[in-house]
PDB file of N, CA and C in Angstrom:
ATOM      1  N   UNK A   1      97.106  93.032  84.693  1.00  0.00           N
ATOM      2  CA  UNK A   1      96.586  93.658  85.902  1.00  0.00           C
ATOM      3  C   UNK A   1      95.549  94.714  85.509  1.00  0.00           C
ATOM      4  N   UNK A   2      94.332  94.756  86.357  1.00  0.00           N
ATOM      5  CA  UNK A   2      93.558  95.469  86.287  1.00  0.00           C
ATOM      6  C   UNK A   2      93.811  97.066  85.941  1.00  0.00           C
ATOM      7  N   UNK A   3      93.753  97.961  85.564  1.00  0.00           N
ATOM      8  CA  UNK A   3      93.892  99.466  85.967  1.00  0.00           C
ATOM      9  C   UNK A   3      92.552  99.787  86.805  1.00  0.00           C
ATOM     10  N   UNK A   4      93.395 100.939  88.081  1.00  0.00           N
ATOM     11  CA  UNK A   4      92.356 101.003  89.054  1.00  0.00           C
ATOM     12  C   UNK A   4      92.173 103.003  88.892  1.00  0.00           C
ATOM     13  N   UNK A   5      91.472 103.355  88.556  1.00  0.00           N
ATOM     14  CA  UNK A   5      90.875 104.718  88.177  1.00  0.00           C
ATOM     15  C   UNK A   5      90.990 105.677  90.049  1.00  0.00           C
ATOM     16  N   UNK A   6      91.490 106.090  90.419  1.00  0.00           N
ATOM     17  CA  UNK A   6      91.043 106.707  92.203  1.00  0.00           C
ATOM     18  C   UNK A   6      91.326 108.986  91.875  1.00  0.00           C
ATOM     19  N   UNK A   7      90.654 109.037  90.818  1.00  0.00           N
ATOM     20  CA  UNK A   7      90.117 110.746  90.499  1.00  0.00           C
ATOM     21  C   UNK A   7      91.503 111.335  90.661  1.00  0.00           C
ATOM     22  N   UNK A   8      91.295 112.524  91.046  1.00  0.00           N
ATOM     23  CA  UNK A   8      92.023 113.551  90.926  1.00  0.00           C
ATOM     24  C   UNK A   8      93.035 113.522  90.435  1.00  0.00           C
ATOM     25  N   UNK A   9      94.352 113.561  91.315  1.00  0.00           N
ATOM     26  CA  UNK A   9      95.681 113.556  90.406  1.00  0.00           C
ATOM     27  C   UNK A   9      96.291 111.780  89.740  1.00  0.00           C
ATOM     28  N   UNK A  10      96.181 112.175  88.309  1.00  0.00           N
ATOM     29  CA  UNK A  10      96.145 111.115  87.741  1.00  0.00           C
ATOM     30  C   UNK A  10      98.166 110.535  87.988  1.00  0.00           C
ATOM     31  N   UNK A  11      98.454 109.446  87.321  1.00  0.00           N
ATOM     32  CA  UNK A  11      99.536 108.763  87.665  1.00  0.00           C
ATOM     33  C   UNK A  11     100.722 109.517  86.827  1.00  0.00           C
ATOM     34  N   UNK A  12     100.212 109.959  85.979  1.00  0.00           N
ATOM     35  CA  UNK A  12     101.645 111.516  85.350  1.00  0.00           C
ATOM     36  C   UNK A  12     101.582 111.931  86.118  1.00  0.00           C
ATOM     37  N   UNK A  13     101.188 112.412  86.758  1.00  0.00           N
ATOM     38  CA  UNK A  13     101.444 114.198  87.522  1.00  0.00           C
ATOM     39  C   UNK A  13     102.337 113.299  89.015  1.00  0.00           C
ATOM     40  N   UNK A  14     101.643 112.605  89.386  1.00  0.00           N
ATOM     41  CA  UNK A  14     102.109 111.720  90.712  1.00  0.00           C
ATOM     42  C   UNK A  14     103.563 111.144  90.795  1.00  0.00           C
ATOM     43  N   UNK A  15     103.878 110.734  89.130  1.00  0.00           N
ATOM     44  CA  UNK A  15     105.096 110.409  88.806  1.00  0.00           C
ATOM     45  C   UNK A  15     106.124 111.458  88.651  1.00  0.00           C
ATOM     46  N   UNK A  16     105.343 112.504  88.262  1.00  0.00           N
ATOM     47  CA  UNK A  16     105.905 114.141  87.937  1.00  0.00           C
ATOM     48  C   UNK A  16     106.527 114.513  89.083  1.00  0.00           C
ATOM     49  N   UNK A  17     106.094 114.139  90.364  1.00  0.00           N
ATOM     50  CA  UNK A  17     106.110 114.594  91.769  1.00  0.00           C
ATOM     51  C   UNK A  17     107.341 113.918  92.386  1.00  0.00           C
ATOM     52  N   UNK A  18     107.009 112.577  92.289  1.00  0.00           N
ATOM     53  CA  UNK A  18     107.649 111.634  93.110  1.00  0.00           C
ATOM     54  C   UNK A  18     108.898 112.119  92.371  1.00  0.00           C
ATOM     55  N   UNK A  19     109.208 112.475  91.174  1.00  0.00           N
ATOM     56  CA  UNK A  19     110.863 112.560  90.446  1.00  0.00           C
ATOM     57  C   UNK A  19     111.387 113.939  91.087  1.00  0.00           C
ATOM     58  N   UNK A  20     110.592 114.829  91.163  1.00  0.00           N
ATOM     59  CA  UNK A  20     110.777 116.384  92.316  1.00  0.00           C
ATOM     60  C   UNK A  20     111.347 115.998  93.585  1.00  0.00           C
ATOM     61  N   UNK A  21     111.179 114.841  94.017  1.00  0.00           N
ATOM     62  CA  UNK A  21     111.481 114.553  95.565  1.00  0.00           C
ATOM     63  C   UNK A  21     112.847 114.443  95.510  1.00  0.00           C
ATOM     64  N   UNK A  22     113.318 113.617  94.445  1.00  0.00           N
ATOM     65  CA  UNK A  22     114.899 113.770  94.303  1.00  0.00           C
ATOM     66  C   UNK A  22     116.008 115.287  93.833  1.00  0.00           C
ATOM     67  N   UNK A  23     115.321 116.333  93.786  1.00  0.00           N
ATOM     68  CA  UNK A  23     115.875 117.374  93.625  1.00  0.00           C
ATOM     69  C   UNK A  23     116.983 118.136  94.242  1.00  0.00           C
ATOM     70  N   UNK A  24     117.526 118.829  93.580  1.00  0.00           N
ATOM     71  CA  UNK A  24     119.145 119.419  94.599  1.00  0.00           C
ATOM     72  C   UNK A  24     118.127 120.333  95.190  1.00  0.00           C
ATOM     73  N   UNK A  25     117.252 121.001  95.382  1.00  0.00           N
ATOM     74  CA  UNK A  25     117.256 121.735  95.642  1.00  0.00           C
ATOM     75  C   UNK A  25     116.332 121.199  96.981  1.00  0.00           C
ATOM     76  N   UNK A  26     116.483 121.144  98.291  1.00  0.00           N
ATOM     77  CA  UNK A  26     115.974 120.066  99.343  1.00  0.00           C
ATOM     78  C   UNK A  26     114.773 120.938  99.639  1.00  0.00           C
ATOM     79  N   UNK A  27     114.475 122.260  99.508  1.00  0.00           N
ATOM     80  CA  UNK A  27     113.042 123.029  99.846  1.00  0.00           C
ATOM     81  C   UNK A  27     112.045 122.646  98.919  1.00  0.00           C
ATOM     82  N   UNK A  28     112.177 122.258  97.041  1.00  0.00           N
ATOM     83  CA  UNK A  28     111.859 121.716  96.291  1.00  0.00           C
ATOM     84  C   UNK A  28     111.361 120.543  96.632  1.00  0.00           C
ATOM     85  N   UNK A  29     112.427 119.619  97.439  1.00  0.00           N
ATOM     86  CA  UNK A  29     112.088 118.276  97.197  1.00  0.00           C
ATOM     87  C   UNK A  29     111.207 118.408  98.113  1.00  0.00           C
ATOM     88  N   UNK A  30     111.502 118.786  99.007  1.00  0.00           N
ATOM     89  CA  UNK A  30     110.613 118.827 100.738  1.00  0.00           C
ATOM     90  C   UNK A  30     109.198 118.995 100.450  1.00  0.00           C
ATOM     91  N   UNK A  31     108.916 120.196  99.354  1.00  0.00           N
ATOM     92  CA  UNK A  31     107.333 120.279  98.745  1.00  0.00           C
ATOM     93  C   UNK A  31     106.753 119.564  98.085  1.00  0.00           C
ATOM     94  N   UNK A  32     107.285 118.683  97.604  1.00  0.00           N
ATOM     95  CA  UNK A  32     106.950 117.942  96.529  1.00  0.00           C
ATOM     96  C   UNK A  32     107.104 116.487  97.104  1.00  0.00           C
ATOM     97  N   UNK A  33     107.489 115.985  98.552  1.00  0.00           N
ATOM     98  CA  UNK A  33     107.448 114.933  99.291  1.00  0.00           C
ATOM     99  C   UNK A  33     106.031 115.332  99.941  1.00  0.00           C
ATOM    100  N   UNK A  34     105.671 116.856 100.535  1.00  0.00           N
ATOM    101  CA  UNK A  34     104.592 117.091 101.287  1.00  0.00           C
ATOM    102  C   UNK A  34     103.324 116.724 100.361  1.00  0.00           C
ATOM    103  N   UNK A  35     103.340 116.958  99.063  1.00  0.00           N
ATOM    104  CA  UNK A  35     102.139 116.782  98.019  1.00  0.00           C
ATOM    105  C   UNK A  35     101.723 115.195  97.965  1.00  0.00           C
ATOM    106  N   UNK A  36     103.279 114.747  97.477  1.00  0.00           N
ATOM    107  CA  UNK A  36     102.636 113.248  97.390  1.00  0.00           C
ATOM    108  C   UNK A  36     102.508 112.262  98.546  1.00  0.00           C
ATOM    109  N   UNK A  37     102.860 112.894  99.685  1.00  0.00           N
ATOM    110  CA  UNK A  37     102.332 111.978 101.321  1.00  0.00           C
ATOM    111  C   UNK A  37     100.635 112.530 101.133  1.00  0.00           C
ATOM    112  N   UNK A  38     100.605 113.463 100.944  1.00  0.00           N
ATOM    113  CA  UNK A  38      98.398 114.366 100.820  1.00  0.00           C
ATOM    114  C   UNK A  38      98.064 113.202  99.778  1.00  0.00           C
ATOM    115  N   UNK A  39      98.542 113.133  99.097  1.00  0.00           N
ATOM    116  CA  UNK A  39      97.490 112.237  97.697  1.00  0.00           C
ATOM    117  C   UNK A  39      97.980 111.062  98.109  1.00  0.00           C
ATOM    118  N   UNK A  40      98.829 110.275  98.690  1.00  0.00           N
ATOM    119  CA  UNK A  40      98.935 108.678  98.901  1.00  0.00           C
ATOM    120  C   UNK A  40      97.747 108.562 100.129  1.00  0.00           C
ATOM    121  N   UNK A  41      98.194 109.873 100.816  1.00  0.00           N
ATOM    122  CA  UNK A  41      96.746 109.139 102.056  1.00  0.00           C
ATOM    123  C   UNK A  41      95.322 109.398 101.526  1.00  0.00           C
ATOM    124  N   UNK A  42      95.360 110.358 100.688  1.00  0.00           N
ATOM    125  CA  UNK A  42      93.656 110.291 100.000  1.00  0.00           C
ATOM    126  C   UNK A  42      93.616 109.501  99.395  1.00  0.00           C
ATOM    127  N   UNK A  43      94.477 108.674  98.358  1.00  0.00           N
ATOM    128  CA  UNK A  43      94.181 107.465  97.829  1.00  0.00           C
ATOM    129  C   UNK A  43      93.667 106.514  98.806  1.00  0.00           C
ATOM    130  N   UNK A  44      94.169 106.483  99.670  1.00  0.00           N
ATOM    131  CA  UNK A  44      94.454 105.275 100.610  1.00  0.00           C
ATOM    132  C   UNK A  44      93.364 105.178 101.207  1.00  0.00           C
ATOM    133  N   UNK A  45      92.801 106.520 101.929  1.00  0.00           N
ATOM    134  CA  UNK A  45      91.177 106.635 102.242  1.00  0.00           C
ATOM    135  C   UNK A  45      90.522 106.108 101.050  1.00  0.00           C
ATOM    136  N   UNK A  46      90.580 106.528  99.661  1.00  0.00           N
ATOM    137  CA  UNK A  46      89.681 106.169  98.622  1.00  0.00           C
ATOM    138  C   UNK A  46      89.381 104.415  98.668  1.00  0.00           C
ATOM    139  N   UNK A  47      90.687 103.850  98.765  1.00  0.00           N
ATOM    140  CA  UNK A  47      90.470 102.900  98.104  1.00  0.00           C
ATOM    141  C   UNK A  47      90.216 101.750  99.714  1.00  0.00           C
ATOM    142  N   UNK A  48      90.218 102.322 100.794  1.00  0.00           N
ATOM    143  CA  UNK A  48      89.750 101.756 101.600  1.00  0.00           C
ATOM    144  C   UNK A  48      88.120 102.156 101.879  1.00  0.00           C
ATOM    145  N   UNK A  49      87.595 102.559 101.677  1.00  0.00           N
ATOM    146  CA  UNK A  49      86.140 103.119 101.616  1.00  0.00           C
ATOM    147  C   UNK A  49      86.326 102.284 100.380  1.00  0.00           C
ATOM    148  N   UNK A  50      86.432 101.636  99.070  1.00  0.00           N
ATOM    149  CA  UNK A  50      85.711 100.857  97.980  1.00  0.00           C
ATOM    150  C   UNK A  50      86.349 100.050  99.029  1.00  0.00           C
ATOM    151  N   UNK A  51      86.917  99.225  99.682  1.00  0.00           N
ATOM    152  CA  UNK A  51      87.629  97.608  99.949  1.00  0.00           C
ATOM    153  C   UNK A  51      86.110  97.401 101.112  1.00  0.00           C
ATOM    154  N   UNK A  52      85.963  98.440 102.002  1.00  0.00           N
ATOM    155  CA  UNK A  52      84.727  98.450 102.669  1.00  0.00           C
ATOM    156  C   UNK A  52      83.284  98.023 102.044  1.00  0.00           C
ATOM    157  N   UNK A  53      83.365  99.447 101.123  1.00  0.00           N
ATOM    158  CA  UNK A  53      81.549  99.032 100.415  1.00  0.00           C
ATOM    159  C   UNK A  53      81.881  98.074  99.929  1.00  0.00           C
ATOM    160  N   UNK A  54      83.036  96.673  99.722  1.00  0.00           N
ATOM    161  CA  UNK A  54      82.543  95.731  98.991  1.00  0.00           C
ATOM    162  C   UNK A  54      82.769  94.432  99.741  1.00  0.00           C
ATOM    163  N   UNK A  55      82.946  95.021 101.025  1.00  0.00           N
ATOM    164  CA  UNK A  55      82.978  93.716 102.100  1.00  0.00           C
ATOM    165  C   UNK A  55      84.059  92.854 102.597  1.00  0.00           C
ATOM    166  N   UNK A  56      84.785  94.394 102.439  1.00  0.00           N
ATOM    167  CA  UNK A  56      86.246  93.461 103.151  1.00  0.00           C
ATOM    168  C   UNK A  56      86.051  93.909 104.412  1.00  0.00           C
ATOM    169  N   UNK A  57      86.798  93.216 105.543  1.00  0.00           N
ATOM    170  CA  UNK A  57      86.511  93.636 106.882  1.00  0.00           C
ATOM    171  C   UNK A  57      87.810  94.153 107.583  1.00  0.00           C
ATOM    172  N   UNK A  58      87.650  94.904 108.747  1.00  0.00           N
ATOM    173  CA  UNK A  58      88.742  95.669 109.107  1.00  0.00           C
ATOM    174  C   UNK A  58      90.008  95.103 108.985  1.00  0.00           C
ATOM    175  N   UNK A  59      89.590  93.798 109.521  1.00  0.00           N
ATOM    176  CA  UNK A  59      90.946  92.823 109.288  1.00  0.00           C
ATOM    177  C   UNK A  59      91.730  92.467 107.820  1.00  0.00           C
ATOM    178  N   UNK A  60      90.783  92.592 107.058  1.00  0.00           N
ATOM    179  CA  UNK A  60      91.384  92.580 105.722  1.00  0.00           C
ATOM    180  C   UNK A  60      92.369  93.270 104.816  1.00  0.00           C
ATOM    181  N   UNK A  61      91.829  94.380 105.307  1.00  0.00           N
ATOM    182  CA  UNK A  61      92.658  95.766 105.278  1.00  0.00           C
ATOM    183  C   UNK A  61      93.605  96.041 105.838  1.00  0.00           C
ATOM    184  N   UNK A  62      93.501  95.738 107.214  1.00  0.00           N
ATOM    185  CA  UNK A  62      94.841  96.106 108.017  1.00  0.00           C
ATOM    186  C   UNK A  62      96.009  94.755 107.393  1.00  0.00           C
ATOM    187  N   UNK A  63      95.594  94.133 107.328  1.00  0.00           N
ATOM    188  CA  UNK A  63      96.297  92.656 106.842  1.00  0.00           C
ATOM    189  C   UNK A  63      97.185  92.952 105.880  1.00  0.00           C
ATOM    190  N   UNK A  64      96.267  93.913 104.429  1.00  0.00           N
ATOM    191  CA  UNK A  64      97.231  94.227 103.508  1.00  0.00           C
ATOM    192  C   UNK A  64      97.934  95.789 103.881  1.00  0.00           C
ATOM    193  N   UNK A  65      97.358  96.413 104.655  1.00  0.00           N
ATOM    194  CA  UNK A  65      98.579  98.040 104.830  1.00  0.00           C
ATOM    195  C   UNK A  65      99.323  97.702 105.947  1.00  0.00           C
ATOM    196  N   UNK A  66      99.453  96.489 106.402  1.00  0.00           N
ATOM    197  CA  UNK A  66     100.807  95.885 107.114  1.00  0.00           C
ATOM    198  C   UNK A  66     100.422  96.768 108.490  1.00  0.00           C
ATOM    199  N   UNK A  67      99.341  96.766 109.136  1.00  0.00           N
ATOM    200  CA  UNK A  67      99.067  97.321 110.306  1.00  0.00           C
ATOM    201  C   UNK A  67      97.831  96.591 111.539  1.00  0.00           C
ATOM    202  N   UNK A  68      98.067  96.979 112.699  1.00  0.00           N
ATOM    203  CA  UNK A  68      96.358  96.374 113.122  1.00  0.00           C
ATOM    204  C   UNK A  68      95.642  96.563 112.704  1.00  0.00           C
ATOM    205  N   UNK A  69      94.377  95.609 113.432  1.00  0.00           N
ATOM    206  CA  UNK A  69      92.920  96.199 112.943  1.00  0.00           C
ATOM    207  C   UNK A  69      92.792  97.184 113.691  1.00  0.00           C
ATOM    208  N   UNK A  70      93.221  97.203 114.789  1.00  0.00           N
ATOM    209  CA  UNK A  70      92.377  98.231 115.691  1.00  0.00           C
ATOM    210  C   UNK A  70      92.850  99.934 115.017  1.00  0.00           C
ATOM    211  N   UNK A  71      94.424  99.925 114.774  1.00  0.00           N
ATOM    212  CA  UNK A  71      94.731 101.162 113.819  1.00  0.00           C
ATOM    213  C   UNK A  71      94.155 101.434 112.681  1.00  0.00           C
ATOM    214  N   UNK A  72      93.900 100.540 111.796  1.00  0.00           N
ATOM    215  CA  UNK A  72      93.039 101.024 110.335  1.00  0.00           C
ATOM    216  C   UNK A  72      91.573 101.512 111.063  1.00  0.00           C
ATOM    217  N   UNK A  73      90.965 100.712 112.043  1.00  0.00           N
ATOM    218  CA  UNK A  73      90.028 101.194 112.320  1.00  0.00           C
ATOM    219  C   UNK A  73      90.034 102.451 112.517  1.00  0.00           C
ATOM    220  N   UNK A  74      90.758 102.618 113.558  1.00  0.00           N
ATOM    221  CA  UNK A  74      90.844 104.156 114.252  1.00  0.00           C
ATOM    222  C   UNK A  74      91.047 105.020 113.480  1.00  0.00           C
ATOM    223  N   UNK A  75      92.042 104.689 112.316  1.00  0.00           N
ATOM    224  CA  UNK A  75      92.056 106.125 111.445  1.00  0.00           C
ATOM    225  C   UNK A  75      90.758 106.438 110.635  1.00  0.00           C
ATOM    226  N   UNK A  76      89.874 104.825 110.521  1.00  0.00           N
ATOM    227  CA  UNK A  76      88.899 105.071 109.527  1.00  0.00           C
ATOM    228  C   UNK A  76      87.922 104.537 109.850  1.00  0.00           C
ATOM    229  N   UNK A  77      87.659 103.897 110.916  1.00  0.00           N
ATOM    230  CA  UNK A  77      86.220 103.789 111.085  1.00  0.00           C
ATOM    231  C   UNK A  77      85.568 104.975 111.787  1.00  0.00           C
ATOM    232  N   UNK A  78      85.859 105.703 112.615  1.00  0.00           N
ATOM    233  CA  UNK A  78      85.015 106.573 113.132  1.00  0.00           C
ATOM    234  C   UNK A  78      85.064 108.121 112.434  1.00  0.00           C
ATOM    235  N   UNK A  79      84.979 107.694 110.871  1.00  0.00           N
ATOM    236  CA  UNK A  79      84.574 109.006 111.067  1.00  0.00           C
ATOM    237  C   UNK A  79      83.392 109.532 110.108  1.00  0.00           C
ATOM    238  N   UNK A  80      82.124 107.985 109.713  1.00  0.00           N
ATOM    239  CA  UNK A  80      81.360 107.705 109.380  1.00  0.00           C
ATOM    240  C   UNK A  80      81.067 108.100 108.364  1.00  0.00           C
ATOM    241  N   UNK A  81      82.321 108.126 107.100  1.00  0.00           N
ATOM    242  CA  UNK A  81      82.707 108.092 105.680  1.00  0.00           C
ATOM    243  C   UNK A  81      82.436 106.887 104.989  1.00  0.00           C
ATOM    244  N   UNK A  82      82.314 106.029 105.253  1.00  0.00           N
ATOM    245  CA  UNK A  82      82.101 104.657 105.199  1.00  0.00           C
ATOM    246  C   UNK A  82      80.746 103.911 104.919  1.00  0.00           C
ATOM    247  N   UNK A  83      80.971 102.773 104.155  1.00  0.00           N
ATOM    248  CA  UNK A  83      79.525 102.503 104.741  1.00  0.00           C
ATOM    249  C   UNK A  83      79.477 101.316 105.517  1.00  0.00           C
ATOM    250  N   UNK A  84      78.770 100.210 105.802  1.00  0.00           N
ATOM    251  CA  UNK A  84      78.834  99.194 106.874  1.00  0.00           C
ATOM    252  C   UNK A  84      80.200  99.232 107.609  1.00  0.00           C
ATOM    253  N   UNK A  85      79.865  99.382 108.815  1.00  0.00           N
ATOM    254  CA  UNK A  85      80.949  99.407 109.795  1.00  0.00           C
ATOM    255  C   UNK A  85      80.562  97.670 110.608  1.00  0.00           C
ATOM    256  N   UNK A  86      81.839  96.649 110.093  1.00  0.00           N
ATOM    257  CA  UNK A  86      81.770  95.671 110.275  1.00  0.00           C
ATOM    258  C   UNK A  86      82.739  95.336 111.365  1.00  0.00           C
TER     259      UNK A  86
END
């Protein structure tokens, strides 16, 4: 399988996180659930902006994040981050 590069917090630190979520201490875990829901949806923007610039279409996307088109749209087509809006 390919390795896919998406910046900032690399896959240690993410893994670092996700193992915090299981903590006794539930204010701990609670922060450390809030961090990695922020970086799964910036991934998720990331890597839907590349599935875009390379010509997948709304439907494609929603197809694989198990949702409508009209919802992937809405979270991400209008907010002209993107490029071809297909």
């Amino acid at each position: 399988m390919r390795s896919i590069t998406v910046d900032r917090m690399d896959v240690e630190q993410l893994t670092t996180l996700a193992r915090v979520t299981a903590s006794e201490d539930p204010l701990v875990a609670l922060d450390a659930t809030v961090q990695v829901r922020k970086e799964m949806e910036r991934v998720e923007a990331v890597l839907v902006r590349r599935a875009r610039n390379q010509g997948a279409t709304w439907a494609d996307i929603a197809a694989v994040l198990g949702v409508s088109k009209q919802a992937i749209h809405k979270k991400y087509g209008g907010r002209g981050l993107f490029g071809s809006q297909k």
